[in-house]
C-alpha atoms as a PDB file:
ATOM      1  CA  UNK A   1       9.963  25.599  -0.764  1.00  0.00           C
ATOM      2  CA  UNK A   2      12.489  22.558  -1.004  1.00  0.00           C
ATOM      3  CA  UNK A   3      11.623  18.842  -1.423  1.00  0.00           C
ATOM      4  CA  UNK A   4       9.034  17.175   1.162  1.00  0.00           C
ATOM      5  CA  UNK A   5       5.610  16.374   0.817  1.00  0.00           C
ATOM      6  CA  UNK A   6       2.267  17.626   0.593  1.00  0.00           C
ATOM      7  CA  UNK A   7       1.109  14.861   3.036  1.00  0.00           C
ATOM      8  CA  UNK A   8       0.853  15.423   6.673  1.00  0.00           C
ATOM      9  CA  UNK A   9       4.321  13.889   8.460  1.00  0.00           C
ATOM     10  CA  UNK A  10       2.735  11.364  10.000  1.00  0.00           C
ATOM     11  CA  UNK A  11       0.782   9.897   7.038  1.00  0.00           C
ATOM     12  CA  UNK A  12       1.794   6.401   6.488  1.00  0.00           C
ATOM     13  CA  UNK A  13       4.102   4.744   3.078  1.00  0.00           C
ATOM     14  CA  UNK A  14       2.084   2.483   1.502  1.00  0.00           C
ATOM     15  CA  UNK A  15       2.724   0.973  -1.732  1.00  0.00           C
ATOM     16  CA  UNK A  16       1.969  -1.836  -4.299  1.00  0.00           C
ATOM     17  CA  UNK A  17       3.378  -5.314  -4.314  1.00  0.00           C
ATOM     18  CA  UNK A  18       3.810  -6.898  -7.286  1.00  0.00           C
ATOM     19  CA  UNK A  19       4.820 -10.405  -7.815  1.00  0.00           C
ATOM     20  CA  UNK A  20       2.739 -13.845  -8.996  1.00  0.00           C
ATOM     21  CA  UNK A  21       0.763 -16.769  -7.817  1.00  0.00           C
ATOM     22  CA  UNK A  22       0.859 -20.221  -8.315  1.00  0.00           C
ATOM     23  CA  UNK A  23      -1.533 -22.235  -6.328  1.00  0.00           C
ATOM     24  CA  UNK A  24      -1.244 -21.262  -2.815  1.00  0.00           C
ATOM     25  CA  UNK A  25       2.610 -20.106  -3.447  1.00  0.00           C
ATOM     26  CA  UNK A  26       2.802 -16.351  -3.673  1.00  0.00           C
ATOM     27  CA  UNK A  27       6.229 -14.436  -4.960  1.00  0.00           C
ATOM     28  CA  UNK A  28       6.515 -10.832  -3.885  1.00  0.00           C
ATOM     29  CA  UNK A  29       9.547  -9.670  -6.641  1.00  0.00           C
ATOM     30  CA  UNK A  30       8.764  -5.820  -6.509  1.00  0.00           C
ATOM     31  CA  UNK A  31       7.376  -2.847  -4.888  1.00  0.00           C
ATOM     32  CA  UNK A  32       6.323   0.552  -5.869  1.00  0.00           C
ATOM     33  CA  UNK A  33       5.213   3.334  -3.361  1.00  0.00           C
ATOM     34  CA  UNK A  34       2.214   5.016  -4.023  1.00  0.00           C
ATOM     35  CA  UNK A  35       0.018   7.660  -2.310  1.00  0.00           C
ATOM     36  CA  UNK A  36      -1.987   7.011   0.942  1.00  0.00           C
ATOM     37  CA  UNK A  37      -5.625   7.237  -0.030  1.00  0.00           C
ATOM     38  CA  UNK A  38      -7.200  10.339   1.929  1.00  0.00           C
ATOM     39  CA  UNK A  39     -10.158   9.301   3.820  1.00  0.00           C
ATOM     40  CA  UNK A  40     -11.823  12.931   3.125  1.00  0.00           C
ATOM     41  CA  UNK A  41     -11.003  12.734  -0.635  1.00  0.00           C
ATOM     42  CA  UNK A  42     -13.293  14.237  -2.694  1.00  0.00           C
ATOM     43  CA  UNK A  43     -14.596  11.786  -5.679  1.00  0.00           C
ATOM     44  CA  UNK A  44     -12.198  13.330  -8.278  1.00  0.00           C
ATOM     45  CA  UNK A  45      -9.654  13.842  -6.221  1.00  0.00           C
ATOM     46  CA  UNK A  46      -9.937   9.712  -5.730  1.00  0.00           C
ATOM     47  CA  UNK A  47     -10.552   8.891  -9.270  1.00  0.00           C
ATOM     48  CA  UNK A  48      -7.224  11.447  -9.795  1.00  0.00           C
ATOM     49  CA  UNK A  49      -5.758   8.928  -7.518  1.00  0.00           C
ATOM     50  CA  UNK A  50      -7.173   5.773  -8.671  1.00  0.00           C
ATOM     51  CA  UNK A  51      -5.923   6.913 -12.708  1.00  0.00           C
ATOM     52  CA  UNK A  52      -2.109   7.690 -11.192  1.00  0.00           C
ATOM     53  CA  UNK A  53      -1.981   4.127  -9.535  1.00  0.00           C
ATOM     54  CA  UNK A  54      -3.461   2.607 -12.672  1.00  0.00           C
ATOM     55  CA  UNK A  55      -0.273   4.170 -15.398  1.00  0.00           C
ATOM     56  CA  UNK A  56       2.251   2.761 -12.153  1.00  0.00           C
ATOM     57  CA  UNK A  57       0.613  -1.036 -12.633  1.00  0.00           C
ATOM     58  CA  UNK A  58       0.188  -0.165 -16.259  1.00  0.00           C
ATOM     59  CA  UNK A  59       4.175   1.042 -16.999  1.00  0.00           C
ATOM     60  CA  UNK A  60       5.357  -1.962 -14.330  1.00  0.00           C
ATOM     61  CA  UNK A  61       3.386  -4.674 -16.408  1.00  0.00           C
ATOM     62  CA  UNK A  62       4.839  -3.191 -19.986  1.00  0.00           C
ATOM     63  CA  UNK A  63       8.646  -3.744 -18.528  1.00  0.00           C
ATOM     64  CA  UNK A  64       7.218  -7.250 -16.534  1.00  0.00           C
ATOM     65  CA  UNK A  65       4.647  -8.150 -17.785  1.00  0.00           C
ATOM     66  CA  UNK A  66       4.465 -11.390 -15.473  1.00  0.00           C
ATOM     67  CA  UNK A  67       3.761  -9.556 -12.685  1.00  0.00           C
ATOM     68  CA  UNK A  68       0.953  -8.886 -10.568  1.00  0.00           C
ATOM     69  CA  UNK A  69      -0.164  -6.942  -7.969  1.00  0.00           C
ATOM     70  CA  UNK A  70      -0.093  -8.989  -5.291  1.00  0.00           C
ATOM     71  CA  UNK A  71      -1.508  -6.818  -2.866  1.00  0.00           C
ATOM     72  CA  UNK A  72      -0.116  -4.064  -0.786  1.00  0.00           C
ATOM     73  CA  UNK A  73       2.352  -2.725   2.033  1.00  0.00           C
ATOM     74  CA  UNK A  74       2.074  -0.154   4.641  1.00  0.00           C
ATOM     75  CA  UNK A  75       4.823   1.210   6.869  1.00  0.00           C
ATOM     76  CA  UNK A  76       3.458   2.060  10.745  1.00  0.00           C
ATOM     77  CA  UNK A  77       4.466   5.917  10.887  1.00  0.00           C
ATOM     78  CA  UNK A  78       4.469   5.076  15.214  1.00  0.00           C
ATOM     79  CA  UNK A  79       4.247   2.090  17.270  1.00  0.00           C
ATOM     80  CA  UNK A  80       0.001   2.063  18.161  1.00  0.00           C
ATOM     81  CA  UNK A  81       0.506   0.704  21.521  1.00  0.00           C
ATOM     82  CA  UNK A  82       3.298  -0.657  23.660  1.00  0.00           C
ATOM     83  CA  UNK A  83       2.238  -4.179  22.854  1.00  0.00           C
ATOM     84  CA  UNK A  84       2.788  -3.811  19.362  1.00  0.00           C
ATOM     85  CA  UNK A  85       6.553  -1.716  19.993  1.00  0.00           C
ATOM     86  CA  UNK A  86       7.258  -4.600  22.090  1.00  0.00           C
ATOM     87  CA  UNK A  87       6.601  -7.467  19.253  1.00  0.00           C
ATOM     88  CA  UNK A  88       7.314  -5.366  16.296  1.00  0.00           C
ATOM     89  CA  UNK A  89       3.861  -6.520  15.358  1.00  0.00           C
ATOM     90  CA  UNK A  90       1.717  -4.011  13.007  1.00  0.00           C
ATOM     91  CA  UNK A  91      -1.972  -4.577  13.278  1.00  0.00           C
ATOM     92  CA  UNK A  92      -3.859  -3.299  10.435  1.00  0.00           C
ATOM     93  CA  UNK A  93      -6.198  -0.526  11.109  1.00  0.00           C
ATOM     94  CA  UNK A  94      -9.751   0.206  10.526  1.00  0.00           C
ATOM     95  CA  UNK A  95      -8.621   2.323   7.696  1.00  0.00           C
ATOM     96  CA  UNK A  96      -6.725  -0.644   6.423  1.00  0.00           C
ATOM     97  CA  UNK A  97      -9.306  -3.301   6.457  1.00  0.00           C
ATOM     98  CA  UNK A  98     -11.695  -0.751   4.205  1.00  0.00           C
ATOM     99  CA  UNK A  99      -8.649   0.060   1.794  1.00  0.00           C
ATOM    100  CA  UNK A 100      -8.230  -3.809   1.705  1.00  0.00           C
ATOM    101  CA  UNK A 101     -11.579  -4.594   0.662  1.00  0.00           C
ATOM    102  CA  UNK A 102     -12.412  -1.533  -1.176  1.00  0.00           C
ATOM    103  CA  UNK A 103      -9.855   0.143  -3.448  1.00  0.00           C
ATOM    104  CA  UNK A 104      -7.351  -2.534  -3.630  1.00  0.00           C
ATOM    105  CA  UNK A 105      -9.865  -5.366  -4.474  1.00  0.00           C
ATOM    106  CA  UNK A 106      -9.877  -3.826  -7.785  1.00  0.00           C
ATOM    107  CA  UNK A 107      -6.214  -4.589  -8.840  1.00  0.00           C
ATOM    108  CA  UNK A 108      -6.532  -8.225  -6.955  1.00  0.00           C
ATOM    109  CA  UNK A 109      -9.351 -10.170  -5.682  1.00  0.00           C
ATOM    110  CA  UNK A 110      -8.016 -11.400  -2.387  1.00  0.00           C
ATOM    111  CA  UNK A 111      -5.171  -8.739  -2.089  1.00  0.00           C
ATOM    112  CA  UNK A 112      -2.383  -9.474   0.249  1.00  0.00           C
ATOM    113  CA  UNK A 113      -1.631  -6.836   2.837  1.00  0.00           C
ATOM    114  CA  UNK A 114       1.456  -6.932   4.481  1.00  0.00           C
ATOM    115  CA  UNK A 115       2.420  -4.272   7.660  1.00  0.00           C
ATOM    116  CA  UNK A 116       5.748  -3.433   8.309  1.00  0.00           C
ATOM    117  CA  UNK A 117       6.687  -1.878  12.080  1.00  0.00           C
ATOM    118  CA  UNK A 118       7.872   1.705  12.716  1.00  0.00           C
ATOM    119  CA  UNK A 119      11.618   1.714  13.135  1.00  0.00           C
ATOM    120  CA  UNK A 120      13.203   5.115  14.520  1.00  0.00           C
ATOM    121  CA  UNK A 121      16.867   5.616  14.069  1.00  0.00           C
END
């Protein structure tokens, strides 16, 4: 077997944004990819998970150590309906709004989530 992924195709990129804030001003100056959480993970699989994206804030913050994470990104692997392939627009998901307010509340308390439309070449 050659390159690829273990992850289904269709599995979205998500990754960490790391930047600061100052008052209401927020600077996004990086980004890191990082695996989708699973949503049939089993506990150590997700602690596994949670300990990989720890050493990625962990080695970014010993080469900036400025930077935060600001929140996160995720890619839309399709357009979900003709609305949003019209727009460009990404909604987040169900899945989103619990990764939002579960797993990445514990790298930032009000973390940032920004959606990025599917763009086929």
């Amino acid at each position: 077997m050659t390159g690829g992924s273990a992850l289904p195709p269709n599995s979205p990129v998500v990754g960490l944004l790391f930047g600061y804030q100052e008052g209401l001003v927020v600077s996004i100056l990086d980004a890191e990819e990082m695996e989708p959480f699973l949503p049939h993970e089993t506990d150590s699989a997700r602690a596994a998970h949670l300990e990989t994206i720890r050493t990625k804030i962990t080695l970014h913050q010993k080469v900036f150590p400025r930077h935060e994470v600001i929140g996160w990104y995720r890619v839309a692997t399709t357009a979900s309906t003709e609305e949003e392939e019209e727009d460009g627009e990404v909604l987040p998901t169900a899945e989103d709004l619990r990764m939002n307010g579960n797993e990445m509340r514990e790298y930032n308390e009000s973390p940032l989530l920004v959606g990025q439309p599917f763009i086929s070449t």
